[in-house]
C-alpha atoms as a PDB file:
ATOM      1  CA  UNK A   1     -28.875 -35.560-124.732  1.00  0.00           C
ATOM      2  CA  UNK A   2     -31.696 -33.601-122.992  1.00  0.00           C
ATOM      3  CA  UNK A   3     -34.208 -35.645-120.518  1.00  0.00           C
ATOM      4  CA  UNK A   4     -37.177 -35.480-122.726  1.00  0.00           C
ATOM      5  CA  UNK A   5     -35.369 -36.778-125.266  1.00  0.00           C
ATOM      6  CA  UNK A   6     -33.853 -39.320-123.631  1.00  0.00           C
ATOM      7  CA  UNK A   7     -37.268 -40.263-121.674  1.00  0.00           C
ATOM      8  CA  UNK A   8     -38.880 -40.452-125.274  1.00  0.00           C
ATOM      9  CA  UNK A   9     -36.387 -42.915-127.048  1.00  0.00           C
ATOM     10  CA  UNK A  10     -36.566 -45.214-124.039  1.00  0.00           C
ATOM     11  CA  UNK A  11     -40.553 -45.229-124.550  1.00  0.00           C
ATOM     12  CA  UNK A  12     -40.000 -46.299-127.946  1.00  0.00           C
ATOM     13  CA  UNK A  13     -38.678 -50.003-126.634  1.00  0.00           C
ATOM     14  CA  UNK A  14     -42.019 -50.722-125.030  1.00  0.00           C
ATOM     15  CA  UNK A  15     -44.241 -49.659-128.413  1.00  0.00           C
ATOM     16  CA  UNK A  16     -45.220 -52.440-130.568  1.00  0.00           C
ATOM     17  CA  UNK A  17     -44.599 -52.284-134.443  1.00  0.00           C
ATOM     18  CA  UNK A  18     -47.999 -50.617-135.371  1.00  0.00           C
ATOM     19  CA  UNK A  19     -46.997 -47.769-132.643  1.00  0.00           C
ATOM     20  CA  UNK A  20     -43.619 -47.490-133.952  1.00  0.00           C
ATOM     21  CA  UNK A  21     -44.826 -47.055-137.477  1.00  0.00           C
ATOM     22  CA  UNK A  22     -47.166 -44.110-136.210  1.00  0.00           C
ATOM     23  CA  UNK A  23     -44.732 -42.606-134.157  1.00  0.00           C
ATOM     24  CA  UNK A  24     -42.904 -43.207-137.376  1.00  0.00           C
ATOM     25  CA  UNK A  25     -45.172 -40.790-139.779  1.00  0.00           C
ATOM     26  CA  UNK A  26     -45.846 -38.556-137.228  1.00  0.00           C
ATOM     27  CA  UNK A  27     -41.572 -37.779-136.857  1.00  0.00           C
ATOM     28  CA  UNK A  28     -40.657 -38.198-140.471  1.00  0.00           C
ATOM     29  CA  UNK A  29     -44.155 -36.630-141.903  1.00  0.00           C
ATOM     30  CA  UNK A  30     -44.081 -39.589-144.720  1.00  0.00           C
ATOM     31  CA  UNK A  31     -45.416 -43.102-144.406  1.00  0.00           C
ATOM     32  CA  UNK A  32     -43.868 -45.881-142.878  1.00  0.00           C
ATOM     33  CA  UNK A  33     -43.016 -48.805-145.275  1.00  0.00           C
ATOM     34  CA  UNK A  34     -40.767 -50.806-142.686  1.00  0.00           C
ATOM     35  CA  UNK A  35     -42.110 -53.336-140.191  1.00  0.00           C
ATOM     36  CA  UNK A  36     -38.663 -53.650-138.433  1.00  0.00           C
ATOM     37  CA  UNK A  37     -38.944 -53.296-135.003  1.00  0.00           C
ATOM     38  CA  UNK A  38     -35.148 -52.330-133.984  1.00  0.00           C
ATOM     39  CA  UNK A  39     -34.541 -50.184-137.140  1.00  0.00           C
ATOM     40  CA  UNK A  40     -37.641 -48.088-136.583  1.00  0.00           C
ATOM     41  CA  UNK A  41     -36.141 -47.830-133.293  1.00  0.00           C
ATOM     42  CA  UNK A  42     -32.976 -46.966-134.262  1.00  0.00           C
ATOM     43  CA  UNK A  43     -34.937 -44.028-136.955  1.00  0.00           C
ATOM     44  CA  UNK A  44     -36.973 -42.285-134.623  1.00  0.00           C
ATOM     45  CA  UNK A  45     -34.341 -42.265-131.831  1.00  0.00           C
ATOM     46  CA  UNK A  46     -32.113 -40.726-134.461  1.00  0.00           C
ATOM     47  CA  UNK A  47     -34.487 -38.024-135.775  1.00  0.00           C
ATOM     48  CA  UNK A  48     -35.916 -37.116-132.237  1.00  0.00           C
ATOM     49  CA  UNK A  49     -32.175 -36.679-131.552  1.00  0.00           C
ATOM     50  CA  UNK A  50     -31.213 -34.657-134.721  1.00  0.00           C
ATOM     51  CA  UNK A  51     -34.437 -32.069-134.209  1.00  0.00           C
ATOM     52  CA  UNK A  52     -33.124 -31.853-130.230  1.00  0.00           C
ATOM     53  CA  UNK A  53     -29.832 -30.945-131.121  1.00  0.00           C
ATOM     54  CA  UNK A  54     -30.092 -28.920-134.549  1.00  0.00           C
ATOM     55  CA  UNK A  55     -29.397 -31.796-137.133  1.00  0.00           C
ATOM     56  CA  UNK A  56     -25.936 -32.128-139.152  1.00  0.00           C
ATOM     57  CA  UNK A  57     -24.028 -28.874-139.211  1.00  0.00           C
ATOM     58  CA  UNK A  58     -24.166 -26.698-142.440  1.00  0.00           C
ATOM     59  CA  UNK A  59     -20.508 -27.737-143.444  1.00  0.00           C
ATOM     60  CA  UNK A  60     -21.772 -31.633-143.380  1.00  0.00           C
ATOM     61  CA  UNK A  61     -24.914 -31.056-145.420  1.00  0.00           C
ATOM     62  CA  UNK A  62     -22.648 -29.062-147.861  1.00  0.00           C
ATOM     63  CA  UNK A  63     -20.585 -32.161-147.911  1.00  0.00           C
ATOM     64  CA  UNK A  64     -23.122 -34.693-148.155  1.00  0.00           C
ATOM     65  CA  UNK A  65     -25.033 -33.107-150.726  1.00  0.00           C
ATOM     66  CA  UNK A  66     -21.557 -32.803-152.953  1.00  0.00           C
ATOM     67  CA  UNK A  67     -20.947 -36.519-152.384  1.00  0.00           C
ATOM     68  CA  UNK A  68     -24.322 -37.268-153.784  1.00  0.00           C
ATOM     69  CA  UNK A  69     -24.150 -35.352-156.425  1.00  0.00           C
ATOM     70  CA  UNK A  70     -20.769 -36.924-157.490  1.00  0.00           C
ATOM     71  CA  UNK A  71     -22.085 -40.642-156.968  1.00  0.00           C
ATOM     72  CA  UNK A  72     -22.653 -42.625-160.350  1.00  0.00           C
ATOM     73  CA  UNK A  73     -26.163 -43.891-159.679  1.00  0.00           C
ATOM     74  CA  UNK A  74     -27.656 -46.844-162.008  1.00  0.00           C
ATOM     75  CA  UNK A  75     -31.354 -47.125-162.106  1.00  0.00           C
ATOM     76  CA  UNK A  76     -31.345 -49.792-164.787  1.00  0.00           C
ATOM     77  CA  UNK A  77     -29.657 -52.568-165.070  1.00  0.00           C
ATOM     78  CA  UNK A  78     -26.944 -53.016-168.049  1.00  0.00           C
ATOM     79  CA  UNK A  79     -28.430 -54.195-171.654  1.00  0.00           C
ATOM     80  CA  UNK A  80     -27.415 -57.535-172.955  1.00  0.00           C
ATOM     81  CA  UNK A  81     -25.252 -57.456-175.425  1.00  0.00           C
ATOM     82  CA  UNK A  82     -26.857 -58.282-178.611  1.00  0.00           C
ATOM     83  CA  UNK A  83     -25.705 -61.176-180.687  1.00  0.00           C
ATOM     84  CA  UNK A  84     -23.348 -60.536-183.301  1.00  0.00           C
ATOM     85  CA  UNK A  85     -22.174 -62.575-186.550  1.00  0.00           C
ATOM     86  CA  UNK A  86     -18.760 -62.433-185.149  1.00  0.00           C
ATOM     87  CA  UNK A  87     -17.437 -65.896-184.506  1.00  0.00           C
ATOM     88  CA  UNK A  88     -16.755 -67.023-181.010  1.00  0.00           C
ATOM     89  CA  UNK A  89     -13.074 -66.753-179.673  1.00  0.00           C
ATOM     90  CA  UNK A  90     -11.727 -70.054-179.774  1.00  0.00           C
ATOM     91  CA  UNK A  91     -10.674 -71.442-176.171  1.00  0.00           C
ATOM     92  CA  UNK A  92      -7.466 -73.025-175.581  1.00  0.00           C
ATOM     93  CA  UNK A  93      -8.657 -76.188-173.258  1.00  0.00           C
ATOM     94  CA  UNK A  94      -5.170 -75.944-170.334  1.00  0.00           C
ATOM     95  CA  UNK A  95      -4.547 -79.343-168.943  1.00  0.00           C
ATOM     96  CA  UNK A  96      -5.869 -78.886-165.096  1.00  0.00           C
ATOM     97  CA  UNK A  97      -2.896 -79.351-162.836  1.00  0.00           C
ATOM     98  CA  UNK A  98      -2.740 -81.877-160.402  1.00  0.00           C
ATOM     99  CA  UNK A  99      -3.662 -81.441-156.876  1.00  0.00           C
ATOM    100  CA  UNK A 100       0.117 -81.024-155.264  1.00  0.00           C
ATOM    101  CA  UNK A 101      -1.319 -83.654-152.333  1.00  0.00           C
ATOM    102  CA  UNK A 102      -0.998 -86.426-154.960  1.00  0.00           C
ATOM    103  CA  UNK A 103       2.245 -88.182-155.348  1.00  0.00           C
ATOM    104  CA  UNK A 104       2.893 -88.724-159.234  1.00  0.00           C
ATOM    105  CA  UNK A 105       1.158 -91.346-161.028  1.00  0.00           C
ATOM    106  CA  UNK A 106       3.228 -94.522-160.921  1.00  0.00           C
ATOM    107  CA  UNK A 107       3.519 -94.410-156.949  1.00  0.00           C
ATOM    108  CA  UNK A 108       1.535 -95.922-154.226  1.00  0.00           C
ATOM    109  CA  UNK A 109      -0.501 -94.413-151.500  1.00  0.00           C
ATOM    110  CA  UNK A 110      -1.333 -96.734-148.279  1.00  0.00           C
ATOM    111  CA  UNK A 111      -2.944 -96.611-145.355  1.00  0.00           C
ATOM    112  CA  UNK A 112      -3.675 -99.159-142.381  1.00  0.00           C
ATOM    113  CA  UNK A 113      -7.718 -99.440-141.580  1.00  0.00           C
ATOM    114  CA  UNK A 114      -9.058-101.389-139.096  1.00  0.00           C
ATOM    115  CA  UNK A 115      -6.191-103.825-139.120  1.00  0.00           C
ATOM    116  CA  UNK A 116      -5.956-104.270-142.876  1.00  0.00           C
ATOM    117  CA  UNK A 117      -3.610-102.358-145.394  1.00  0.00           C
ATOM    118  CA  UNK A 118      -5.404-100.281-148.172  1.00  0.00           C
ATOM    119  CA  UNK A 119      -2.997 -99.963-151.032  1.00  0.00           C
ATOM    120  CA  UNK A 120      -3.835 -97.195-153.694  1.00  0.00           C
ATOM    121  CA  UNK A 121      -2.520 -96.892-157.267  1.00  0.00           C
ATOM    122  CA  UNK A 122      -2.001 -93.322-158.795  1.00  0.00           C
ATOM    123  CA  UNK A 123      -2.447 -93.327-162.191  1.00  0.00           C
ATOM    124  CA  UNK A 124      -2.659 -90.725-164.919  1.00  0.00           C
ATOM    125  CA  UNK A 125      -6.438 -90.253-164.544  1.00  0.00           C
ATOM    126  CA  UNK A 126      -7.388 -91.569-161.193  1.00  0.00           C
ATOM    127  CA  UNK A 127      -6.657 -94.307-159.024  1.00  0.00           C
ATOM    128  CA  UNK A 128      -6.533 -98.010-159.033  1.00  0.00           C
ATOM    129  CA  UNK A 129      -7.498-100.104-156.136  1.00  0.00           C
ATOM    130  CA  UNK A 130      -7.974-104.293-156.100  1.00  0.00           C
ATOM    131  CA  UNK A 131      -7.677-104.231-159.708  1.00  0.00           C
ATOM    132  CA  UNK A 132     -10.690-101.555-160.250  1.00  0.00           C
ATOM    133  CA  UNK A 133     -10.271 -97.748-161.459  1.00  0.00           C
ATOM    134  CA  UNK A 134     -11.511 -94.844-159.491  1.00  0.00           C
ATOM    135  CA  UNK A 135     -12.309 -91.400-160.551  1.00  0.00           C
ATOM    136  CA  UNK A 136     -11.383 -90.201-156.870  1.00  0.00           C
ATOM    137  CA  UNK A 137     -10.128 -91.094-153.754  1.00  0.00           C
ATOM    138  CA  UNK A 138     -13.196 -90.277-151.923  1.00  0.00           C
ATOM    139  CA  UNK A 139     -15.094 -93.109-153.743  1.00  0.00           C
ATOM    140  CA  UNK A 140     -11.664 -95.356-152.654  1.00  0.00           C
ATOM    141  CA  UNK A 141     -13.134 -94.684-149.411  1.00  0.00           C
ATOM    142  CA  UNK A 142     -16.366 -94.848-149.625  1.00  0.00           C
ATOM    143  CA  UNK A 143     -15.648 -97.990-151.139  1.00  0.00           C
ATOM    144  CA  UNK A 144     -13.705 -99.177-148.150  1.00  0.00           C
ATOM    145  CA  UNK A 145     -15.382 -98.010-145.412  1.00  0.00           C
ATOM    146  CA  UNK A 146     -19.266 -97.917-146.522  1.00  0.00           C
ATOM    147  CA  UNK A 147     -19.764 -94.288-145.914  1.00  0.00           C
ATOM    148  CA  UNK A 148     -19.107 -90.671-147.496  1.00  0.00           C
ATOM    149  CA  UNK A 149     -15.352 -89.619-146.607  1.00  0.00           C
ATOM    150  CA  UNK A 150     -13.257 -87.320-147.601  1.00  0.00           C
ATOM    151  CA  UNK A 151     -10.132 -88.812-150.155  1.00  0.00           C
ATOM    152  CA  UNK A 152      -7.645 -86.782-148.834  1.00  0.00           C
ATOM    153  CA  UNK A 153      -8.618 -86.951-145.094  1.00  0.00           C
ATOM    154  CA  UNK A 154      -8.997 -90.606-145.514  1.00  0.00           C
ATOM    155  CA  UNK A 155      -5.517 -91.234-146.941  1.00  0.00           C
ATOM    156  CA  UNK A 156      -4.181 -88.582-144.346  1.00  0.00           C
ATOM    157  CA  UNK A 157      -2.546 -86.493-147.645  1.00  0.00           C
ATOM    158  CA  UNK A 158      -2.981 -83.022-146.119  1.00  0.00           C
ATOM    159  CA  UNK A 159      -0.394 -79.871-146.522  1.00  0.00           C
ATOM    160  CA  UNK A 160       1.744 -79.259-144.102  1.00  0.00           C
ATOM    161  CA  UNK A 161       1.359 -75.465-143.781  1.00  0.00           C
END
């Protein structure tokens, strides 16, 4: 990079934003419409560079411009579909699996807590604990402990990976 180049692009870190966008129009001859300090930094710098040095080379604009003429460009966003007197596809509800953490309903999950023993029930659609049902184990130990906490990290029932 020549000197007065280089001497130029260092000014540009001491302008403030209103210089920049000046120094902005004058370079690119069009108005500035970004008050972005490093990227109108970064855009001058570039096009003093590109004048001092002769730009892209003729084989790169020839490129470029048959890349752009190529792209697929949408201006508009897609229509929405209009509704139609077709009925609506039936949907098959699947039975969610069960989290592979769980042991299968019918067993017991236990853990010590401050120096009593918290015995879980697993059953088919939650959890049983002192004779009450729970959606989750999280609310087991909220229950238990008086504050938000994970189920699983509670009950120590992570993966092994």
């Amino acid at each position: 990079m020549n000197k007065s180049v280089a001497a130029d692009v260092a000014r540009l870190e001491k302008m403030s934003v209103n210089q920049l966008a000046k120094r902005f129009e004058e370079v690119f001859g069009e108005q500035c419409r970004s008050r972005h300090k490093r990227y109108l930094i970064r855009r001058i710098a570039w096009r003093l560079q590109a004048n001092a040095e002769g730009g892209l080379s003729e084989r790169a604009r020839e490129r470029a411009d048959e890349l752009a003429n190529d792209a697929e460009i949408r201006v508009t966003p897609p229509r929405e579909k209009k509704a139609t007197n077709d009925p609506q596809p039936t949907t098959i509800k699947m039975e969610s699996g069960r989290d592979a953490r769980l042991p299968p309903p019918g067993n017991w999950i236990e853990r010590d807590y401050k120096g009593r023993t918290i015995r879980v029930l697993v059953v088919v659609d939650g959890f049983e604990y002192e004779g009450e049902r729970y959606r989750s184990l999280s609310a087991i130990a909220k229950a238990v402990t008086g504050s938000h906490v994970n189920g699983y990290l509670f009950f120590r029932l992570w993966r092994d990976k």
